[in-house]
N, C-alpha and C. Protein backbone atom coordinates (compact mmCIF):
# COMPACT_ATOMS: atom_id res chain seq x y z
N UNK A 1 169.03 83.92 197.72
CA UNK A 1 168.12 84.00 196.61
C UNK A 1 166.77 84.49 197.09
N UNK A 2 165.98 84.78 196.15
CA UNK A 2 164.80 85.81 196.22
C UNK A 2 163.45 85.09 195.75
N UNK A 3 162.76 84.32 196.90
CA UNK A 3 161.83 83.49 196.33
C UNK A 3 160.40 84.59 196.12
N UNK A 4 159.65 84.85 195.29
CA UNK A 4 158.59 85.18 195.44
C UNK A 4 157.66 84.53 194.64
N UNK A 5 156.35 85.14 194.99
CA UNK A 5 155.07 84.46 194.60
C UNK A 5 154.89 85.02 193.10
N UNK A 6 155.01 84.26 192.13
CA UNK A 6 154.53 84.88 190.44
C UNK A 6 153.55 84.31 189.57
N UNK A 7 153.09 84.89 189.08
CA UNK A 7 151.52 84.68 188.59
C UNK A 7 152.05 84.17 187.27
N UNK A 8 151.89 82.66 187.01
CA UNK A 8 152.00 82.25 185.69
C UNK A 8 150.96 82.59 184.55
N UNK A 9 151.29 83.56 183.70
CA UNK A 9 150.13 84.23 182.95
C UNK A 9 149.60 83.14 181.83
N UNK A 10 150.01 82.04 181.72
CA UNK A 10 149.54 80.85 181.21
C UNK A 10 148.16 80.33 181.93
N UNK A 11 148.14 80.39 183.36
CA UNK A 11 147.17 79.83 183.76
C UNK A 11 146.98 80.72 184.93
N UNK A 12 147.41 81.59 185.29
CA UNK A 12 146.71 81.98 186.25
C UNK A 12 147.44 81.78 187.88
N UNK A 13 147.81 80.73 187.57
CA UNK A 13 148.49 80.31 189.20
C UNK A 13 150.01 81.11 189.68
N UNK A 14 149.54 80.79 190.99
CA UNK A 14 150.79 81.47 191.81
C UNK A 14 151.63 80.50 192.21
N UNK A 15 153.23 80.70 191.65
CA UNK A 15 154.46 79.94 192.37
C UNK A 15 155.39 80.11 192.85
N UNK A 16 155.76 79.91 193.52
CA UNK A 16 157.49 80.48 194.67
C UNK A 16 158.00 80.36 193.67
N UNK A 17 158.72 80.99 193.15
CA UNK A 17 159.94 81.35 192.00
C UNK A 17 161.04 82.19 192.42
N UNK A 18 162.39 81.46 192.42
CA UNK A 18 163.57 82.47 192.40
C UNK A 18 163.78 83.26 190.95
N UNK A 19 163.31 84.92 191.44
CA UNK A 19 163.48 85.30 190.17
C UNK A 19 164.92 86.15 189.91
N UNK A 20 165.45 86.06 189.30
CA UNK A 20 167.00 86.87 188.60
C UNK A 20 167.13 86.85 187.48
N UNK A 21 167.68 87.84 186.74
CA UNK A 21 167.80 88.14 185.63
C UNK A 21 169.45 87.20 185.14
N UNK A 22 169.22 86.52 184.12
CA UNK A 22 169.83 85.28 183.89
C UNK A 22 170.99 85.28 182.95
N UNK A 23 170.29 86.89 182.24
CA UNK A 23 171.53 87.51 180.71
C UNK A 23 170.19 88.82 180.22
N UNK A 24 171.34 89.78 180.07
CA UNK A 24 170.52 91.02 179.17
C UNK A 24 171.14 90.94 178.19
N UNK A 25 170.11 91.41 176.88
CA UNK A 25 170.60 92.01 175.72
C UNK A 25 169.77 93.15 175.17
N UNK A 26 170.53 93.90 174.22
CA UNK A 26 169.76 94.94 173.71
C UNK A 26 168.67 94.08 172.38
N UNK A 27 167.65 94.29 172.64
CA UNK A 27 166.81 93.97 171.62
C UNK A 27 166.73 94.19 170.36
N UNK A 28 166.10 95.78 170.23
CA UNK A 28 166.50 96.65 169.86
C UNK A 28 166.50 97.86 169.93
N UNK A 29 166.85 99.27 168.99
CA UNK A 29 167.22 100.45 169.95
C UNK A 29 166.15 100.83 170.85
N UNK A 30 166.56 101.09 171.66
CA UNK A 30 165.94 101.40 172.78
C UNK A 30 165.30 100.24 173.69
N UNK A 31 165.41 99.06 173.51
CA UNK A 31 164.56 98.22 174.16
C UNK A 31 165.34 96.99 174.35
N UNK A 32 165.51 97.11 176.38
CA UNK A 32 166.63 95.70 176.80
C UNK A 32 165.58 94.97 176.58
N UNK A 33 166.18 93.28 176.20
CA UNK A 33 165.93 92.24 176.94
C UNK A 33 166.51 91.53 178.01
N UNK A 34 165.62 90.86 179.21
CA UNK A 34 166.26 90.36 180.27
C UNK A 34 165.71 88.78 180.30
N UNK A 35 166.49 87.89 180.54
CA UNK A 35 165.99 86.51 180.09
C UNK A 35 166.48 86.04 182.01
N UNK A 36 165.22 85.55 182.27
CA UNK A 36 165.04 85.29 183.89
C UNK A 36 165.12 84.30 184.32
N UNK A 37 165.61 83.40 185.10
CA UNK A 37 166.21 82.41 185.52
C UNK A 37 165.08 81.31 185.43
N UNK A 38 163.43 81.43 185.70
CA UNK A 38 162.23 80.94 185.08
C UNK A 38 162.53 80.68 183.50
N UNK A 39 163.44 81.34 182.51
CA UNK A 39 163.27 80.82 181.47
C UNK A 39 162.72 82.45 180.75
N UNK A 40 161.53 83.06 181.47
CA UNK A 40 160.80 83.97 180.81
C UNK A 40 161.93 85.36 180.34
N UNK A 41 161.63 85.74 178.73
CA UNK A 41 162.34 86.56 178.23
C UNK A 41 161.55 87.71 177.79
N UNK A 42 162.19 88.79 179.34
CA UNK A 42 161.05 90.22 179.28
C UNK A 42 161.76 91.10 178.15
N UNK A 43 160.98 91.74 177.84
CA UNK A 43 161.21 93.16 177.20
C UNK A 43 160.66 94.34 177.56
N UNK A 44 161.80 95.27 177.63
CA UNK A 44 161.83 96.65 178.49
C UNK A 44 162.21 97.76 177.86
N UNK A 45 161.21 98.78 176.94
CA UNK A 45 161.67 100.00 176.15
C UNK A 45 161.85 100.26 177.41
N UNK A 46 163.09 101.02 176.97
CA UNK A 46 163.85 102.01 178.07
C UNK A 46 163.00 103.01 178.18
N UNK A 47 162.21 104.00 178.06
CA UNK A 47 161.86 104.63 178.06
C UNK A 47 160.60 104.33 179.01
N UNK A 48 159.93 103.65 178.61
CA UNK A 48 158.82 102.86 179.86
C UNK A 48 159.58 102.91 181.02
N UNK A 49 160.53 102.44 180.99
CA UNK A 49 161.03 101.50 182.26
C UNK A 49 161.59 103.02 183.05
N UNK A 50 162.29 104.59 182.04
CA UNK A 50 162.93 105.28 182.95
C UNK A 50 161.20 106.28 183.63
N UNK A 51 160.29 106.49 182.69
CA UNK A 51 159.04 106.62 183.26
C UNK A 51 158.71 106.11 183.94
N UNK A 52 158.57 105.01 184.46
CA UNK A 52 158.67 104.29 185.75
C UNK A 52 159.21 104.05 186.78
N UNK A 53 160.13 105.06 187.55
CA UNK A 53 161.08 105.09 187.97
C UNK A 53 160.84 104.92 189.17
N UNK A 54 161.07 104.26 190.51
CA UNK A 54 160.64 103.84 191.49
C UNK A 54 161.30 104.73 192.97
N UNK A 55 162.22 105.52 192.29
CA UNK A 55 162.60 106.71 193.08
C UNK A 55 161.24 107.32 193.93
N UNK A 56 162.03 107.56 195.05
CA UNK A 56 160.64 108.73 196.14
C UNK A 56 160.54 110.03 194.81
N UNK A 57 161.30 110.86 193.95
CA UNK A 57 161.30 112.12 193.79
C UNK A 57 160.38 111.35 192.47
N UNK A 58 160.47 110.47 191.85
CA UNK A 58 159.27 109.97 190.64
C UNK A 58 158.19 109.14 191.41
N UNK A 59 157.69 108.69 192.43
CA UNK A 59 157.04 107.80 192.58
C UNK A 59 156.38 108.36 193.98
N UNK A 60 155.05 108.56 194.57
CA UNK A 60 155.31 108.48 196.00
C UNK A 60 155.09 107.39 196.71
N UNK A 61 155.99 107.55 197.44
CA UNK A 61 156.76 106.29 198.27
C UNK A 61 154.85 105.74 198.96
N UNK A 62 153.96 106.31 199.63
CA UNK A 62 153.06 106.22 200.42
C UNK A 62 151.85 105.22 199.42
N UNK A 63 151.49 106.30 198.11
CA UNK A 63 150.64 105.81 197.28
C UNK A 63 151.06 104.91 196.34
N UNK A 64 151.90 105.04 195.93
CA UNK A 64 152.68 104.77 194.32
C UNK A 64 152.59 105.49 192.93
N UNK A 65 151.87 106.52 193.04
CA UNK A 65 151.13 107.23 192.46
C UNK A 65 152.80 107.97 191.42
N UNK A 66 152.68 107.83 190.26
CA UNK A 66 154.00 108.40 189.70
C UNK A 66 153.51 110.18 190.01
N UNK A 67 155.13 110.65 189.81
CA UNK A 67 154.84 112.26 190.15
C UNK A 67 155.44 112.68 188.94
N UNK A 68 156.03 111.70 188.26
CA UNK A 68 156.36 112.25 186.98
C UNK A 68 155.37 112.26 185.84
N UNK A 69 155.26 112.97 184.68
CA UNK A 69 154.64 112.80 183.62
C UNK A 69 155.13 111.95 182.56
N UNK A 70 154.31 111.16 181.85
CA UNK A 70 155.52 110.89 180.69
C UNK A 70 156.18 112.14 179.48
N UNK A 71 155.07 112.84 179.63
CA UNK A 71 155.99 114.11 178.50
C UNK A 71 157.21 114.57 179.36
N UNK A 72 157.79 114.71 180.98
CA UNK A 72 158.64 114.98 180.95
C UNK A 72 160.32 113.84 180.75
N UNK A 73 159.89 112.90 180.21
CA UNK A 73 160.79 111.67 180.18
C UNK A 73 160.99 112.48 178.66
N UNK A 74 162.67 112.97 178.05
CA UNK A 74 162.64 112.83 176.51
C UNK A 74 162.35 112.19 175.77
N UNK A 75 162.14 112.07 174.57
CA UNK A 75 162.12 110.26 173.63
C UNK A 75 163.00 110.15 173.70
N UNK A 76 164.47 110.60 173.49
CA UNK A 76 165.33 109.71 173.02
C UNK A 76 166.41 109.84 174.58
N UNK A 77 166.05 109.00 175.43
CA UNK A 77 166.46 108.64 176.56
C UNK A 77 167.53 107.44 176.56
N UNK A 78 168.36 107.43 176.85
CA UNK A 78 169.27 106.47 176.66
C UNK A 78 169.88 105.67 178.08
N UNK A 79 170.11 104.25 178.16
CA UNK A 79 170.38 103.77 179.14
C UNK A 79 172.08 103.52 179.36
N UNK A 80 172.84 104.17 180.06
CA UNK A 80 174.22 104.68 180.39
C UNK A 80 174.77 103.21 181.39
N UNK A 81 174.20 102.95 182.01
CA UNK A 81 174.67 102.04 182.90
C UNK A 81 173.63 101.25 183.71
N UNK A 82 174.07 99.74 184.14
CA UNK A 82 172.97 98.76 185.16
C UNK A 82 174.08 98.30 185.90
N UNK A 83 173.76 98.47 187.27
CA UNK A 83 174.38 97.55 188.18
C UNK A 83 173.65 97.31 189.14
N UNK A 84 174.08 95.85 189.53
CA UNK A 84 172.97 95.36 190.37
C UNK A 84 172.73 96.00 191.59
N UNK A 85 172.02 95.51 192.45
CA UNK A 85 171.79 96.17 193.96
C UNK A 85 171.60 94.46 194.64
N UNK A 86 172.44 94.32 195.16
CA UNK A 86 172.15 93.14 196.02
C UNK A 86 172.14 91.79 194.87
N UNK A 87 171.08 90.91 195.54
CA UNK A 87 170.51 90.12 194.45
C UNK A 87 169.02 90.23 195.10
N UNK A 88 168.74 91.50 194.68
CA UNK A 88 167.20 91.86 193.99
C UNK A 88 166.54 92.84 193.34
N UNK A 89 167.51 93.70 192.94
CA UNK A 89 167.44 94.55 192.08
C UNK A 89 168.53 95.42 191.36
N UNK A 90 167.79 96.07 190.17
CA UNK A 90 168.76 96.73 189.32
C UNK A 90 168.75 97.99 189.71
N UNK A 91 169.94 98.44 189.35
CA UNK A 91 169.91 100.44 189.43
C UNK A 91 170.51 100.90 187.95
N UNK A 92 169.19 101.52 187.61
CA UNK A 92 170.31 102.02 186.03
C UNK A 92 170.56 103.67 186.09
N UNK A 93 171.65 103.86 185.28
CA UNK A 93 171.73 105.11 185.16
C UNK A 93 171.61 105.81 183.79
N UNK A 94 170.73 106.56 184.08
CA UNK A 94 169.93 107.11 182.69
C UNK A 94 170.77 108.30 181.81
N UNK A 95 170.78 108.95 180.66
CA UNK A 95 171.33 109.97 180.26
C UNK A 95 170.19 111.42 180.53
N UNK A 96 169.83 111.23 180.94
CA UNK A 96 169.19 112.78 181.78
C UNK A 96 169.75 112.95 183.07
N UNK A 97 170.71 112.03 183.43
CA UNK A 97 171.24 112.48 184.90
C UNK A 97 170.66 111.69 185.72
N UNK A 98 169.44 111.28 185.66
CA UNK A 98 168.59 110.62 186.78
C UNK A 98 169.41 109.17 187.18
N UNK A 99 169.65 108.56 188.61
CA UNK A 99 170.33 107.26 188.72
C UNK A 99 169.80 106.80 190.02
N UNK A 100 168.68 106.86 190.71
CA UNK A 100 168.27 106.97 192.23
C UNK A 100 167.19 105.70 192.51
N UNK A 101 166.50 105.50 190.83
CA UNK A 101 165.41 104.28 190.95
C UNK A 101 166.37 102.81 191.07
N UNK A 102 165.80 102.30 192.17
CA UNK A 102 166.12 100.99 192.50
C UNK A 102 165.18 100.19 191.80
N UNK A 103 165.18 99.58 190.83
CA UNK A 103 164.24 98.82 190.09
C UNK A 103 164.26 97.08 190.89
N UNK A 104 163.26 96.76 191.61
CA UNK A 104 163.35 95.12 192.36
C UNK A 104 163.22 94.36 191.13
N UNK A 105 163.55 92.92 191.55
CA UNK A 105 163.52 92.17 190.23
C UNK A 105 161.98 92.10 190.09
N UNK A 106 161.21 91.58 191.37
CA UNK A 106 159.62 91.79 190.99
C UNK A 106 158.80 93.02 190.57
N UNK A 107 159.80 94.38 190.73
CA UNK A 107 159.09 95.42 190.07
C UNK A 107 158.88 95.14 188.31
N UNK A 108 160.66 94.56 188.04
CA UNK A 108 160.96 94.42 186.43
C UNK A 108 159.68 93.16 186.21
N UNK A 109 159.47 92.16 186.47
CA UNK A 109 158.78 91.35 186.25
C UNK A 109 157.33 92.17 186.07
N UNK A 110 156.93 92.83 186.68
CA UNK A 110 155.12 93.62 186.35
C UNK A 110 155.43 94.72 185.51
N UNK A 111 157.25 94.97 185.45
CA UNK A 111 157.06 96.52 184.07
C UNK A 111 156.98 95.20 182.75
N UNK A 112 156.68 94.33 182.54
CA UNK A 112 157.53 93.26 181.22
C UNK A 112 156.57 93.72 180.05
N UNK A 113 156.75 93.76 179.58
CA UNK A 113 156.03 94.40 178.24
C UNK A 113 155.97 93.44 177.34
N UNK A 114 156.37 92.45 177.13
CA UNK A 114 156.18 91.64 176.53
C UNK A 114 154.68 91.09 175.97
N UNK A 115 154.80 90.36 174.75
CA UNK A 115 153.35 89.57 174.58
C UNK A 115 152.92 88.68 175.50
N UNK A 116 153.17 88.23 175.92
CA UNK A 116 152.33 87.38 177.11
C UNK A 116 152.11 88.48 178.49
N UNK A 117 153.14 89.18 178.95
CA UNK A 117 152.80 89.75 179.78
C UNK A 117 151.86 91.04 179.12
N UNK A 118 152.13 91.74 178.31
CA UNK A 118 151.27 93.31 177.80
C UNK A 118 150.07 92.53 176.33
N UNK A 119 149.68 91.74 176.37
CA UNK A 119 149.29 91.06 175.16
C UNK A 119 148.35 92.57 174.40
N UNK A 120 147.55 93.65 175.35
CA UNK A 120 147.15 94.61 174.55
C UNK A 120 147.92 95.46 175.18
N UNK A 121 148.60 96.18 174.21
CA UNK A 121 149.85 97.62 174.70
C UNK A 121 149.17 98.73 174.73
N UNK A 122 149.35 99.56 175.65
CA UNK A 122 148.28 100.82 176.23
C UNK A 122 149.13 101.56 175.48
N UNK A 123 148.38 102.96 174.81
CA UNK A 123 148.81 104.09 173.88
C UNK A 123 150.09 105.03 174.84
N UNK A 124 151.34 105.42 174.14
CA UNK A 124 151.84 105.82 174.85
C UNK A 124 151.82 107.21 174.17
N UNK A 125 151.72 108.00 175.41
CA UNK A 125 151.20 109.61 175.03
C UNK A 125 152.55 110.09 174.02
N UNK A 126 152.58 110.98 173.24
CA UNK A 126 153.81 111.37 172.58
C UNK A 126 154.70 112.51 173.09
N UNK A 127 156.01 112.77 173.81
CA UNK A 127 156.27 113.82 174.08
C UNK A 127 156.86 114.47 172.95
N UNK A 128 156.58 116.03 173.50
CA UNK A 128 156.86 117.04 172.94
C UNK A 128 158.49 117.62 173.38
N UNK A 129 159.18 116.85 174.12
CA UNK A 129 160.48 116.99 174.20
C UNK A 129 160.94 116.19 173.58
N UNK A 130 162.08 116.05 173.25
CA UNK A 130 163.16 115.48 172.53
C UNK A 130 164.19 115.28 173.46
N UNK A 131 165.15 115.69 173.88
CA UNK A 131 166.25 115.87 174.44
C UNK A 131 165.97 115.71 176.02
C-alpha cells in the first residue's frame, strides 16, 4: 500500500493516508467518479484529466510544464479503457489514440475537481476542434 502525505482541505493538515481508488463510476457524460479508500468522492471530466496527461510527449518530464494545449484535446474525447498500474496508478486509454499517461493515485487526488477540492472552477478555454 501507498502511504502518502494529504492535505485535509477541511483544515489544512497533513496525514499519512493510504490512498486507492475504492469504486469508479460514471457520473455523468463525460465525467468519472472515483470514491477513495479515505472515503473522499473525486470527480474527473475526462477531458481535464486527458489534458492533463502526465506522459513525457504531454508534460515535460524536467519542469512539468504541459506541452500540450487544451484546444488540441477534442471536446468530445472519450474514455476507452482504465487499468491499473501497480497499486499506484491508473493508465487510461483515450479515443484519440493517446494511452502512455500513467496517472499516480496522488496525481488523481490534485486533478479532483470536485467542490471541496476546485471550490472556484478556473474558465476552461473552448476548443475549436471537435473530433
Amino acid at each position: 500500500m501507498i502511504g502518502d502525505l494529504v492535505e485535509d482541505k477541511r483544515d489544512g493538515a497533513m496525514s499519512a493516508t493510504v490512498l486507492e481508488p475504492k469504486d469508479m463510476e460514471w457520473i455523468d457524460k463525460g465525467v468519472l467518479g472515483i470514491e477513495w479508500t479515505d472515503g473522499h468522492k473525486g470527480v474527473y471530466p475526462v477531458r481535464y484529466l486527458r489534458q492533463r496527461c502526465p506522459c513525457a510527449a504531454c508534460t515535460d518530464e524536467w519542469t512539468g510544464e504541459l506541452r500540450i494545449k487544451p484546444d488540441d484535446i477534442p471536446l468530445l474525447i472519450m474514455l476507452q479503457d482504465v487499468e491499473p498500474v501497480g497499486r499506484y496508478a491508473l493508465q487510461f486509454k483515450w479515443s484519440d489514440g493517446h494511452d502512455t499517461g500513467i496517472y499516480s493515485y496522488t496525481l488523481l487526488r490534485r486533478l479532483c475537481q470536485c467542490d471541496i477540492c476546485q471550490p472556484v472552477k478556473p474558465a476552461q478555454p473552448k476548443s475549436r476542434r471537435l473530433l
